[in-house]
PDB file of N, CA and C in Angstrom:
ATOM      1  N   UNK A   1     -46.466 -78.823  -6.787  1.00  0.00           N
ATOM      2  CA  UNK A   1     -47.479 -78.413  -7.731  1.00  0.00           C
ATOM      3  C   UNK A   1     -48.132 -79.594  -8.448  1.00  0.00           C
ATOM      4  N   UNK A   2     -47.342 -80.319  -8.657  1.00  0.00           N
ATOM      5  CA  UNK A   2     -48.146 -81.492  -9.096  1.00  0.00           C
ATOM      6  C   UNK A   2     -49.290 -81.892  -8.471  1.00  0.00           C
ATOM      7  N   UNK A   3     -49.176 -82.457  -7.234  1.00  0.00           N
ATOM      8  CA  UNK A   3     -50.011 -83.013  -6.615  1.00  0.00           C
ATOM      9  C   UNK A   3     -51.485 -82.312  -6.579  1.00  0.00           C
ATOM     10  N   UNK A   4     -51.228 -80.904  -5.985  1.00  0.00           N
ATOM     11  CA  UNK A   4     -52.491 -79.781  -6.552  1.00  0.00           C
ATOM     12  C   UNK A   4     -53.000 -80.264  -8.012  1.00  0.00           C
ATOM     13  N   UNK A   5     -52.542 -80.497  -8.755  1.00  0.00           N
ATOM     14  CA  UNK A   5     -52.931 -80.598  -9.957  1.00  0.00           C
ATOM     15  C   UNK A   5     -53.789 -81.873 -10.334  1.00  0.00           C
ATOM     16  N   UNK A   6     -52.987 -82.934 -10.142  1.00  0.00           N
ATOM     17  CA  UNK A   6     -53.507 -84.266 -10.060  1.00  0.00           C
ATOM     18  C   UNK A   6     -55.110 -84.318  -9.169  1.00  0.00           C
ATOM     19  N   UNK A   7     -54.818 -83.772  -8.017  1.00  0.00           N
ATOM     20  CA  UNK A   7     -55.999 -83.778  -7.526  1.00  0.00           C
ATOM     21  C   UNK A   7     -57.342 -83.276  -7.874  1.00  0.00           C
ATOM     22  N   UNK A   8     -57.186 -81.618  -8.075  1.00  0.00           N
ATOM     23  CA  UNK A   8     -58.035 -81.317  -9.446  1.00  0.00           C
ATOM     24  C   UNK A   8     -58.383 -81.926 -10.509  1.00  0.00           C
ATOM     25  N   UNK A   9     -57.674 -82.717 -11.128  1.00  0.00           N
ATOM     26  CA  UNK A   9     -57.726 -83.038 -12.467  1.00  0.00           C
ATOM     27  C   UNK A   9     -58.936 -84.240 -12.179  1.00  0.00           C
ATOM     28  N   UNK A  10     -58.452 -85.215 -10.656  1.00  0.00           N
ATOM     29  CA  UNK A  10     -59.106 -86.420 -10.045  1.00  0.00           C
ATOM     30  C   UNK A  10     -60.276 -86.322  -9.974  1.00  0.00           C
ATOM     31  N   UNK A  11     -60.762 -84.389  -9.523  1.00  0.00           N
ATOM     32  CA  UNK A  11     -62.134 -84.409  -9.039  1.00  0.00           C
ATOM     33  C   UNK A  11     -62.007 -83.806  -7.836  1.00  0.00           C
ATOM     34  N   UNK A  12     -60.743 -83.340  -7.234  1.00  0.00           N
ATOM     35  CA  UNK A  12     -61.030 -82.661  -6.177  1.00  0.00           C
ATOM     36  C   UNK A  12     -60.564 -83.222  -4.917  1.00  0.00           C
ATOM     37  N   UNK A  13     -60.292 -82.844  -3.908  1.00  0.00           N
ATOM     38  CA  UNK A  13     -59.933 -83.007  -2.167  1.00  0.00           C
ATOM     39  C   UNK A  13     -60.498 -84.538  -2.025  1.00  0.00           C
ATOM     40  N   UNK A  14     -61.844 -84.614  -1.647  1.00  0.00           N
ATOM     41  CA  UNK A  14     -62.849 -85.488  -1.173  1.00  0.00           C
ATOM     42  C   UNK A  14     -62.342 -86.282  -1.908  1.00  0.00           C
ATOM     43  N   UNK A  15     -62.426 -86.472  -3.387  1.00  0.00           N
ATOM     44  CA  UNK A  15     -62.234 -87.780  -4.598  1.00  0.00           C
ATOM     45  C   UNK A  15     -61.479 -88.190  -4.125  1.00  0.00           C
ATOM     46  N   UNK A  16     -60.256 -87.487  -4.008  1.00  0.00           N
ATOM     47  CA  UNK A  16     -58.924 -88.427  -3.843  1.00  0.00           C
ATOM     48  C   UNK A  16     -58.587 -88.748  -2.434  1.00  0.00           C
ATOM     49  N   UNK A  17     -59.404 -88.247  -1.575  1.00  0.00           N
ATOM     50  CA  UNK A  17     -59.510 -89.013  -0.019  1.00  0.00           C
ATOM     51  C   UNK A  17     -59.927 -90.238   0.067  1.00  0.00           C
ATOM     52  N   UNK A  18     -61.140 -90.054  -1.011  1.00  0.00           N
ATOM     53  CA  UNK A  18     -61.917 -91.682  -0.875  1.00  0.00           C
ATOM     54  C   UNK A  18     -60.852 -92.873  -1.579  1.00  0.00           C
ATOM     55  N   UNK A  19     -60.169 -92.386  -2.523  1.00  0.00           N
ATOM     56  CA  UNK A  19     -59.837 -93.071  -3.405  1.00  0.00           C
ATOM     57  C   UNK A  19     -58.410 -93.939  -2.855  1.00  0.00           C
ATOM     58  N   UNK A  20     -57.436 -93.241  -1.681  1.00  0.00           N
ATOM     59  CA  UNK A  20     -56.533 -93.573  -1.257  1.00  0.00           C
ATOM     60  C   UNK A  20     -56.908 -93.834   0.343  1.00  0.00           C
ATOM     61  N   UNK A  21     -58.353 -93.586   0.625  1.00  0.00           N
ATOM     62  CA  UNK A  21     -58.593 -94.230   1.813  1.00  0.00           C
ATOM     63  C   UNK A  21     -58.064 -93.274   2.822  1.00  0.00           C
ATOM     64  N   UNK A  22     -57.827 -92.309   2.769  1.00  0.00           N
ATOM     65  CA  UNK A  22     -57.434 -90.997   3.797  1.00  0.00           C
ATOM     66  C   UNK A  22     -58.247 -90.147   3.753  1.00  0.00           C
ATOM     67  N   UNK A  23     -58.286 -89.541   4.989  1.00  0.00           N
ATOM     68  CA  UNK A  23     -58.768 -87.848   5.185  1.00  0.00           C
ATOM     69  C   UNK A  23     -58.649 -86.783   4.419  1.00  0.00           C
ATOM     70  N   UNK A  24     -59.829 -85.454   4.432  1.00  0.00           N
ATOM     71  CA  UNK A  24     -59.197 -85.072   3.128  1.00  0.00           C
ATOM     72  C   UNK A  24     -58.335 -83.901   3.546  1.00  0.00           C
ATOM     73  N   UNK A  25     -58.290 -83.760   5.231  1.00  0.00           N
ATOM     74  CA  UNK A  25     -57.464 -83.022   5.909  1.00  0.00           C
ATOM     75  C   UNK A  25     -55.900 -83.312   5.038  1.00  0.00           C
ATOM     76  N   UNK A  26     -55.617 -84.883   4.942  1.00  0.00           N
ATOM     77  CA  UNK A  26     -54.812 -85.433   5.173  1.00  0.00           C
ATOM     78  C   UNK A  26     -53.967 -85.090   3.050  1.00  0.00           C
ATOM     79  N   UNK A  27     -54.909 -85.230   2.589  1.00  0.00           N
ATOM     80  CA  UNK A  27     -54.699 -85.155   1.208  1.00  0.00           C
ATOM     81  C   UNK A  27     -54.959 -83.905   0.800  1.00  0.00           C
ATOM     82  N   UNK A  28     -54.801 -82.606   1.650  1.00  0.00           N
ATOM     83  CA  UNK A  28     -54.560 -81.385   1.654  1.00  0.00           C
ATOM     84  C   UNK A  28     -53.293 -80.501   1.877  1.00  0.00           C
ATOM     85  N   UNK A  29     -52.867 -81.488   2.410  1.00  0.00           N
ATOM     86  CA  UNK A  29     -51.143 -81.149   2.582  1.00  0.00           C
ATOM     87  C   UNK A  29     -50.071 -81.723   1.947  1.00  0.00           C
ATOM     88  N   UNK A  30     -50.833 -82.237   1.109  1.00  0.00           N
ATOM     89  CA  UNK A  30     -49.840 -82.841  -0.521  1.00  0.00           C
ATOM     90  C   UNK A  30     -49.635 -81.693  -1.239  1.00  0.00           C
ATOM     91  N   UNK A  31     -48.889 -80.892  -1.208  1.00  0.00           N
ATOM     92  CA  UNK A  31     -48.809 -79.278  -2.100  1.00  0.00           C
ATOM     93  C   UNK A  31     -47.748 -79.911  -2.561  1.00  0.00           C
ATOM     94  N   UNK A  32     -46.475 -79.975  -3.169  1.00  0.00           N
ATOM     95  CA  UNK A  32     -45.579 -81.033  -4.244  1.00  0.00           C
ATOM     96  C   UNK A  32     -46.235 -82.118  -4.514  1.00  0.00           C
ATOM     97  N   UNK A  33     -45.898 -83.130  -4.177  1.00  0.00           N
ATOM     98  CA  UNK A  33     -45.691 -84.561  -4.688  1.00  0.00           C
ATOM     99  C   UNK A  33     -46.675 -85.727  -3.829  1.00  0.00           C
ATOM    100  N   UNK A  34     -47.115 -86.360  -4.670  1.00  0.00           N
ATOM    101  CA  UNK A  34     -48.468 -87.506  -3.879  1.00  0.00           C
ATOM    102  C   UNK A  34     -47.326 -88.539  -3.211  1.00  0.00           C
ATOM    103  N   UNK A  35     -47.463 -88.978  -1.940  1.00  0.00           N
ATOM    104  CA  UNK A  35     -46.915 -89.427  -1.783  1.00  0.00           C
ATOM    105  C   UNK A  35     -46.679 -91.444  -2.532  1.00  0.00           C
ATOM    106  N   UNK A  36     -46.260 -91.678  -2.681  1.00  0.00           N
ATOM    107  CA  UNK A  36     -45.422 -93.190  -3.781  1.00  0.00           C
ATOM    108  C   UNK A  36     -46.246 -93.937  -3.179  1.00  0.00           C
ATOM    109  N   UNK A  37     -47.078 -94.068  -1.810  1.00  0.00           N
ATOM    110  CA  UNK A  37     -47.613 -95.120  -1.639  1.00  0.00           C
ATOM    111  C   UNK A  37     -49.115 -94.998  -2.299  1.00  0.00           C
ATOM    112  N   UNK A  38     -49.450 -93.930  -2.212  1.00  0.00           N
ATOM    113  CA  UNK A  38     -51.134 -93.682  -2.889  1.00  0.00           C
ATOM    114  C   UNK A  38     -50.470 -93.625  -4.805  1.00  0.00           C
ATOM    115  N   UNK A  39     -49.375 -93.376  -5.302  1.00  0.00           N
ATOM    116  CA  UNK A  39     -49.673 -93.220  -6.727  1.00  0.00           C
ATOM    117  C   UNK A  39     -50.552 -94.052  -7.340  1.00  0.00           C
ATOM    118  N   UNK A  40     -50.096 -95.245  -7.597  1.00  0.00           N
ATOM    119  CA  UNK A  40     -50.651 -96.477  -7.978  1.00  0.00           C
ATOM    120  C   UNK A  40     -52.226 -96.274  -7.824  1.00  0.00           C
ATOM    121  N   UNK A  41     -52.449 -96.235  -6.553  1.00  0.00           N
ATOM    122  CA  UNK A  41     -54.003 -96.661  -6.110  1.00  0.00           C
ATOM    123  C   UNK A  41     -54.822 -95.780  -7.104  1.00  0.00           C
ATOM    124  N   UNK A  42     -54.036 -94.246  -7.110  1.00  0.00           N
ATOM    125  CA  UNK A  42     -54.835 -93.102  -8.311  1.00  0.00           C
ATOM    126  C   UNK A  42     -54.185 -93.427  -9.425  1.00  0.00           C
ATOM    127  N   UNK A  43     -53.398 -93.861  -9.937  1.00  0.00           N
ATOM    128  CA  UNK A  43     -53.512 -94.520 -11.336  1.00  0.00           C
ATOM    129  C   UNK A  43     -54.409 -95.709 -11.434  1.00  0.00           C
ATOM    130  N   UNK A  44     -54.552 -96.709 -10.522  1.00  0.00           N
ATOM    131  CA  UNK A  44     -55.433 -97.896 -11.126  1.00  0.00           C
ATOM    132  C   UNK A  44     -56.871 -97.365 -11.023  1.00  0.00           C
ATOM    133  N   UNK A  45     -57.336 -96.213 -10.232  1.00  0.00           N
ATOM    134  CA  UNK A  45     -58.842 -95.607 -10.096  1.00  0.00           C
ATOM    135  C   UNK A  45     -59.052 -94.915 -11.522  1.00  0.00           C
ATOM    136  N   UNK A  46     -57.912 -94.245 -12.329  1.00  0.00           N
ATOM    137  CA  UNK A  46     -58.013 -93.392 -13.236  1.00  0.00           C
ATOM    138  C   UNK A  46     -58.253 -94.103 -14.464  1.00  0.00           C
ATOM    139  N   UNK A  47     -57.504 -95.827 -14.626  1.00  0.00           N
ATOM    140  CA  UNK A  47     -57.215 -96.307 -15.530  1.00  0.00           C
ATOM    141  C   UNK A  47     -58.611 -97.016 -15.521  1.00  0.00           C
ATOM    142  N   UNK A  48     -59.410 -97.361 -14.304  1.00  0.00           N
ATOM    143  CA  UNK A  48     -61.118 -98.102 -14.072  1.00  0.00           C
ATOM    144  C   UNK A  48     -61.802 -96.897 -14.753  1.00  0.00           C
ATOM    145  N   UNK A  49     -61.480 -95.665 -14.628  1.00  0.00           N
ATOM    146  CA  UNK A  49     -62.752 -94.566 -14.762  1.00  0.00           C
ATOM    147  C   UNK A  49     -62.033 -93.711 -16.481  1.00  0.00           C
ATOM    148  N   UNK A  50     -61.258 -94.289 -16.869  1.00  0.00           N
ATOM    149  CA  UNK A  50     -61.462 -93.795 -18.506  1.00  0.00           C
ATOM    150  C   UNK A  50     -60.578 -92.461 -18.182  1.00  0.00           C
ATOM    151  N   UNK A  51     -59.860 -92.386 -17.064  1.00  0.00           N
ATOM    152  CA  UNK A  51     -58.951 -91.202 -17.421  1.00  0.00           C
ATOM    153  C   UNK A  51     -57.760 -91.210 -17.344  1.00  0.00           C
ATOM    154  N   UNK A  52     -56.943 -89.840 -18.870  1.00  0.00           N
ATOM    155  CA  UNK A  52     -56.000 -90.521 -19.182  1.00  0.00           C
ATOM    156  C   UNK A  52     -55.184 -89.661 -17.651  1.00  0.00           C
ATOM    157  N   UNK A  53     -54.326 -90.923 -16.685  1.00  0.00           N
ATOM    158  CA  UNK A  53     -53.327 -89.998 -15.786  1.00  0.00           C
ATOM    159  C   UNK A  53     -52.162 -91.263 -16.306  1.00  0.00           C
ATOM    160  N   UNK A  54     -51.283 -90.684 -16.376  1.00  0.00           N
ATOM    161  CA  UNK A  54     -49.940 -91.434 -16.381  1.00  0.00           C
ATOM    162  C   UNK A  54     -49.144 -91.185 -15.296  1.00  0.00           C
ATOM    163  N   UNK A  55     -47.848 -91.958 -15.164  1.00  0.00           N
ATOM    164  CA  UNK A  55     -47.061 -92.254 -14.047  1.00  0.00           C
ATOM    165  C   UNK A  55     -46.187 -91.095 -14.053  1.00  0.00           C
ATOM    166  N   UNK A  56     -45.382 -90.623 -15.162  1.00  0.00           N
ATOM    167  CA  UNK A  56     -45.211 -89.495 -15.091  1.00  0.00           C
ATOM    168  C   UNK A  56     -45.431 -87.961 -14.776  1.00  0.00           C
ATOM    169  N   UNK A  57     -47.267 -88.101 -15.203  1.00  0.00           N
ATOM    170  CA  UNK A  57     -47.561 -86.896 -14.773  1.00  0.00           C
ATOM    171  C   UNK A  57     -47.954 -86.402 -12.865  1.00  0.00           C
ATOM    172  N   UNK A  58     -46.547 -87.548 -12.194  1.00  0.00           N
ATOM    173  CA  UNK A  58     -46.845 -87.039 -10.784  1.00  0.00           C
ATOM    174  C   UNK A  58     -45.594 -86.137 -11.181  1.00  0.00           C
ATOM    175  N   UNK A  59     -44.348 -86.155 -12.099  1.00  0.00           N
ATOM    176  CA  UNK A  59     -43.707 -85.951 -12.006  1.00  0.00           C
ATOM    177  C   UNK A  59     -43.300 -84.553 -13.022  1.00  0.00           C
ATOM    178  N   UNK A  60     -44.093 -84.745 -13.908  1.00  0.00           N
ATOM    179  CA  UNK A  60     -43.961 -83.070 -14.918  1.00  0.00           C
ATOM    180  C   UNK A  60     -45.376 -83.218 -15.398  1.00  0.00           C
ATOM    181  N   UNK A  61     -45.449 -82.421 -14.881  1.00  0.00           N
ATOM    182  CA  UNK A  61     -47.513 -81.144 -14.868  1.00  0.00           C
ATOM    183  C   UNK A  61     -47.942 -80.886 -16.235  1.00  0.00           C
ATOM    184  N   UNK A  62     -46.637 -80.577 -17.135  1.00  0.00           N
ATOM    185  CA  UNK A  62     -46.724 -79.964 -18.218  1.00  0.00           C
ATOM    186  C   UNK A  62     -48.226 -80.730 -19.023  1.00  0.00           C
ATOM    187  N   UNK A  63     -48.134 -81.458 -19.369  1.00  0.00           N
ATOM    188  CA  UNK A  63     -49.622 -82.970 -19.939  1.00  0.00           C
ATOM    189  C   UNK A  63     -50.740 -82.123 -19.007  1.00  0.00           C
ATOM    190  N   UNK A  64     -51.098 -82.494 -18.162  1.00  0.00           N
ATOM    191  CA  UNK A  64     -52.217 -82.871 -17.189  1.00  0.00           C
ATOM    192  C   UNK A  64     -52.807 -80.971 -17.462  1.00  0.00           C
ATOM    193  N   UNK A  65     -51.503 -80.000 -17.416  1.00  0.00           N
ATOM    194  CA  UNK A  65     -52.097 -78.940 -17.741  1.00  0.00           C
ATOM    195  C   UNK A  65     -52.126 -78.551 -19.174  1.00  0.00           C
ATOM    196  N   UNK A  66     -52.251 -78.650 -19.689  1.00  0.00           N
ATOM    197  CA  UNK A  66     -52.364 -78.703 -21.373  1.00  0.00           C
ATOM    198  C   UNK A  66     -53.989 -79.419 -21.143  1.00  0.00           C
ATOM    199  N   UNK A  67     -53.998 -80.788 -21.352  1.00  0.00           N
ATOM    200  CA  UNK A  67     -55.543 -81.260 -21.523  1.00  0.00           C
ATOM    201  C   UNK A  67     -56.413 -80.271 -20.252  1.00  0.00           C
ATOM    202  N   UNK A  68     -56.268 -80.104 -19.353  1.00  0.00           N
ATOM    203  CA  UNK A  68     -57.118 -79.261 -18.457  1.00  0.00           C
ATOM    204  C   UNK A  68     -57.544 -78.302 -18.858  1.00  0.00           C
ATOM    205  N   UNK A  69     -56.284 -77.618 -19.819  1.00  0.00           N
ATOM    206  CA  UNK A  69     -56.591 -76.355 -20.564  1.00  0.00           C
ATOM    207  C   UNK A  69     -58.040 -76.511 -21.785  1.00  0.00           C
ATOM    208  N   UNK A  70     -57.355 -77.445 -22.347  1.00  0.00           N
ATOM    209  CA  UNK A  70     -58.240 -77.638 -23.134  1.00  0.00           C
ATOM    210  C   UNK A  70     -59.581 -77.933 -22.786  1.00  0.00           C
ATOM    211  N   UNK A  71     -59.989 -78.736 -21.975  1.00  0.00           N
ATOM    212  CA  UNK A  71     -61.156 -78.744 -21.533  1.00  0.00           C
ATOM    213  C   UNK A  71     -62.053 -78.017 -20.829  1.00  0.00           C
ATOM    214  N   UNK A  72     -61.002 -76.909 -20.394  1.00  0.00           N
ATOM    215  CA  UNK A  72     -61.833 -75.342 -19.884  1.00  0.00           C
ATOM    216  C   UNK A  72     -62.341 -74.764 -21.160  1.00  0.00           C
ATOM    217  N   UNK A  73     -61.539 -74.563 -22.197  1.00  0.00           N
ATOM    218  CA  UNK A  73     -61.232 -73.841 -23.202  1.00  0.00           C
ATOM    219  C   UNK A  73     -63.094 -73.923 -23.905  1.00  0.00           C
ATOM    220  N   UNK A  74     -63.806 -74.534 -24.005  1.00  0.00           N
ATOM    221  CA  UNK A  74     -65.199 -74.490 -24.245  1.00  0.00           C
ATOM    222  C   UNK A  74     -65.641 -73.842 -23.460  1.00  0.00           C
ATOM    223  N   UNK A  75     -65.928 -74.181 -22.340  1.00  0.00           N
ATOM    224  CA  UNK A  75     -66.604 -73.326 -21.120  1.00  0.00           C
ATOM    225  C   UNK A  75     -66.100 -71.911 -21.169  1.00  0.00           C
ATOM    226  N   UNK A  76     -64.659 -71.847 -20.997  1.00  0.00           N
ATOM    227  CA  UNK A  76     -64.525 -70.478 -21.244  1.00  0.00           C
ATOM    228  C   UNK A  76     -65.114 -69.288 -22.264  1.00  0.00           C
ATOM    229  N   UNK A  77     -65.034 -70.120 -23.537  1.00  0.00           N
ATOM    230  CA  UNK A  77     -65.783 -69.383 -24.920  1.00  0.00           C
ATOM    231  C   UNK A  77     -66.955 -69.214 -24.616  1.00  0.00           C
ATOM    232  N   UNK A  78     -67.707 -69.690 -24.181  1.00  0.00           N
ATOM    233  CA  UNK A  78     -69.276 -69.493 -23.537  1.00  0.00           C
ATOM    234  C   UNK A  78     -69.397 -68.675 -22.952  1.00  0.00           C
ATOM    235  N   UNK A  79     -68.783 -68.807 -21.593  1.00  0.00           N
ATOM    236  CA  UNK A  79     -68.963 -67.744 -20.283  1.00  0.00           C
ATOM    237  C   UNK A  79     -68.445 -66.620 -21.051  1.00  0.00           C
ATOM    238  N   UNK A  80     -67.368 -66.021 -21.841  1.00  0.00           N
ATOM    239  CA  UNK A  80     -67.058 -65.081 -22.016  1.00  0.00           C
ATOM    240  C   UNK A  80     -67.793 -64.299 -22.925  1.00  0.00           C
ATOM    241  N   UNK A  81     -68.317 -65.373 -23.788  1.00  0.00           N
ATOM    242  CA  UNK A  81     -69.649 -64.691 -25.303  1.00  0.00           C
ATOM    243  C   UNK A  81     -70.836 -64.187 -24.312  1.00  0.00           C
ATOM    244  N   UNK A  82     -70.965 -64.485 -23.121  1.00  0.00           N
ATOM    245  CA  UNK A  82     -72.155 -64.257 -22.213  1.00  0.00           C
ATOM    246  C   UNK A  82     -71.863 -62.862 -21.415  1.00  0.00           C
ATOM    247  N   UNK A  83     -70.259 -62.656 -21.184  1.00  0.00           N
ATOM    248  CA  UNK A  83     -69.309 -61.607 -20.507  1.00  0.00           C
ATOM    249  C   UNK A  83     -69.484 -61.546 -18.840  1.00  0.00           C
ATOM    250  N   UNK A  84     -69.090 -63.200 -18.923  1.00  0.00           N
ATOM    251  CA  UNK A  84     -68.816 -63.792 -17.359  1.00  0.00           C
ATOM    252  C   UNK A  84     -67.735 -64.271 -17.878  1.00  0.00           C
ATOM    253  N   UNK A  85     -66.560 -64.457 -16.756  1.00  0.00           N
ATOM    254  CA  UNK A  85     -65.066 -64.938 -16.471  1.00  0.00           C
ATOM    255  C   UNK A  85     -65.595 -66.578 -16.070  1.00  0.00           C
ATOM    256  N   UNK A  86     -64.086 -67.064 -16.603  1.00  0.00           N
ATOM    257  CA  UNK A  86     -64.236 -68.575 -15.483  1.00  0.00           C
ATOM    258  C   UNK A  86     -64.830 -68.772 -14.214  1.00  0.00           C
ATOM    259  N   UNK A  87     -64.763 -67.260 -13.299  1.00  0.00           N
ATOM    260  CA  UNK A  87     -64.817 -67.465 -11.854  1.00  0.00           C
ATOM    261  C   UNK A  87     -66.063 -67.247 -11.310  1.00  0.00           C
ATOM    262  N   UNK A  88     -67.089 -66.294 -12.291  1.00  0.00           N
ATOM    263  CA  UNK A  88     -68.196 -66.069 -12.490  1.00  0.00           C
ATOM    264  C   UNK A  88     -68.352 -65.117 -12.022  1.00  0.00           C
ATOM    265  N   UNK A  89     -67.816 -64.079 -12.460  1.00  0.00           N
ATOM    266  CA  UNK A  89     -67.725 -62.590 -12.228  1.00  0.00           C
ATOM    267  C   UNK A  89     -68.163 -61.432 -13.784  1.00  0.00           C
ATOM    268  N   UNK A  90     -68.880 -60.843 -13.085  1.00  0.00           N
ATOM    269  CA  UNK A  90     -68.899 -60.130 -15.085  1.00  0.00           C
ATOM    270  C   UNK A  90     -67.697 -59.630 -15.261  1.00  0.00           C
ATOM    271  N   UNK A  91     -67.663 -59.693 -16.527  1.00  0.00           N
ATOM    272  CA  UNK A  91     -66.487 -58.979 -17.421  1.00  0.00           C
ATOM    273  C   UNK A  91     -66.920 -57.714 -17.650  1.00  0.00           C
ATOM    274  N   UNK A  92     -65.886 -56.659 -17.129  1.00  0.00           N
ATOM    275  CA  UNK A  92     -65.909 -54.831 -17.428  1.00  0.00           C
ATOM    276  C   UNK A  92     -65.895 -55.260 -19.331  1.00  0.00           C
ATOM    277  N   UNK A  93     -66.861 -54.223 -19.429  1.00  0.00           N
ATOM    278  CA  UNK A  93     -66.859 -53.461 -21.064  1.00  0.00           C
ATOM    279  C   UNK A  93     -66.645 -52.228 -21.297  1.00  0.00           C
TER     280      UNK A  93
END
């Protein structure tokens, strides 16, 4: 679960293909854990581009989903005052 997460958090499949120099076939079948040789490379990309990832959070999610939360948490208040979902579906009244 981590790794799903991290990647999202990165920007997605593609981002983190470019970023570790692999396929994004290849960085699709990371469902646990990034593998130890790419960590680094996505921490030193994260630490160039102003985002906070730490070394830990390959290892407990708990962080990475908390701020994620939070940064939906606007968008969400919007879409929902409008009575669209995150997914962009109307909301039953």
């Amino acid at each position: 679960m981590p790794a799903r997460l991290i990647i999202k958090y990165l920007g997605g499949l593609k981002t983190v293909a470019v970023i570790v120099q692999r396929d994004v076939s290849s960085v699709s079948r990371w469902h646990d854990f990034i593998p130890a040789k790419h960590q680094q490379k996505l921490l030193t990309y994260a630490r160039d581009h102003g985002i906070d990832l730490r070394p830990e959070d390959f290892f407990y999610p708990e962080r990475l989903q908390s701020l994620m939360q939070e940064q939906r948490s606007p968008l969400s208040k919007i879409c929902k005052s409008r009575g669209v979902d995150h997914t962009g579906e109307t909301l039953q009244h």
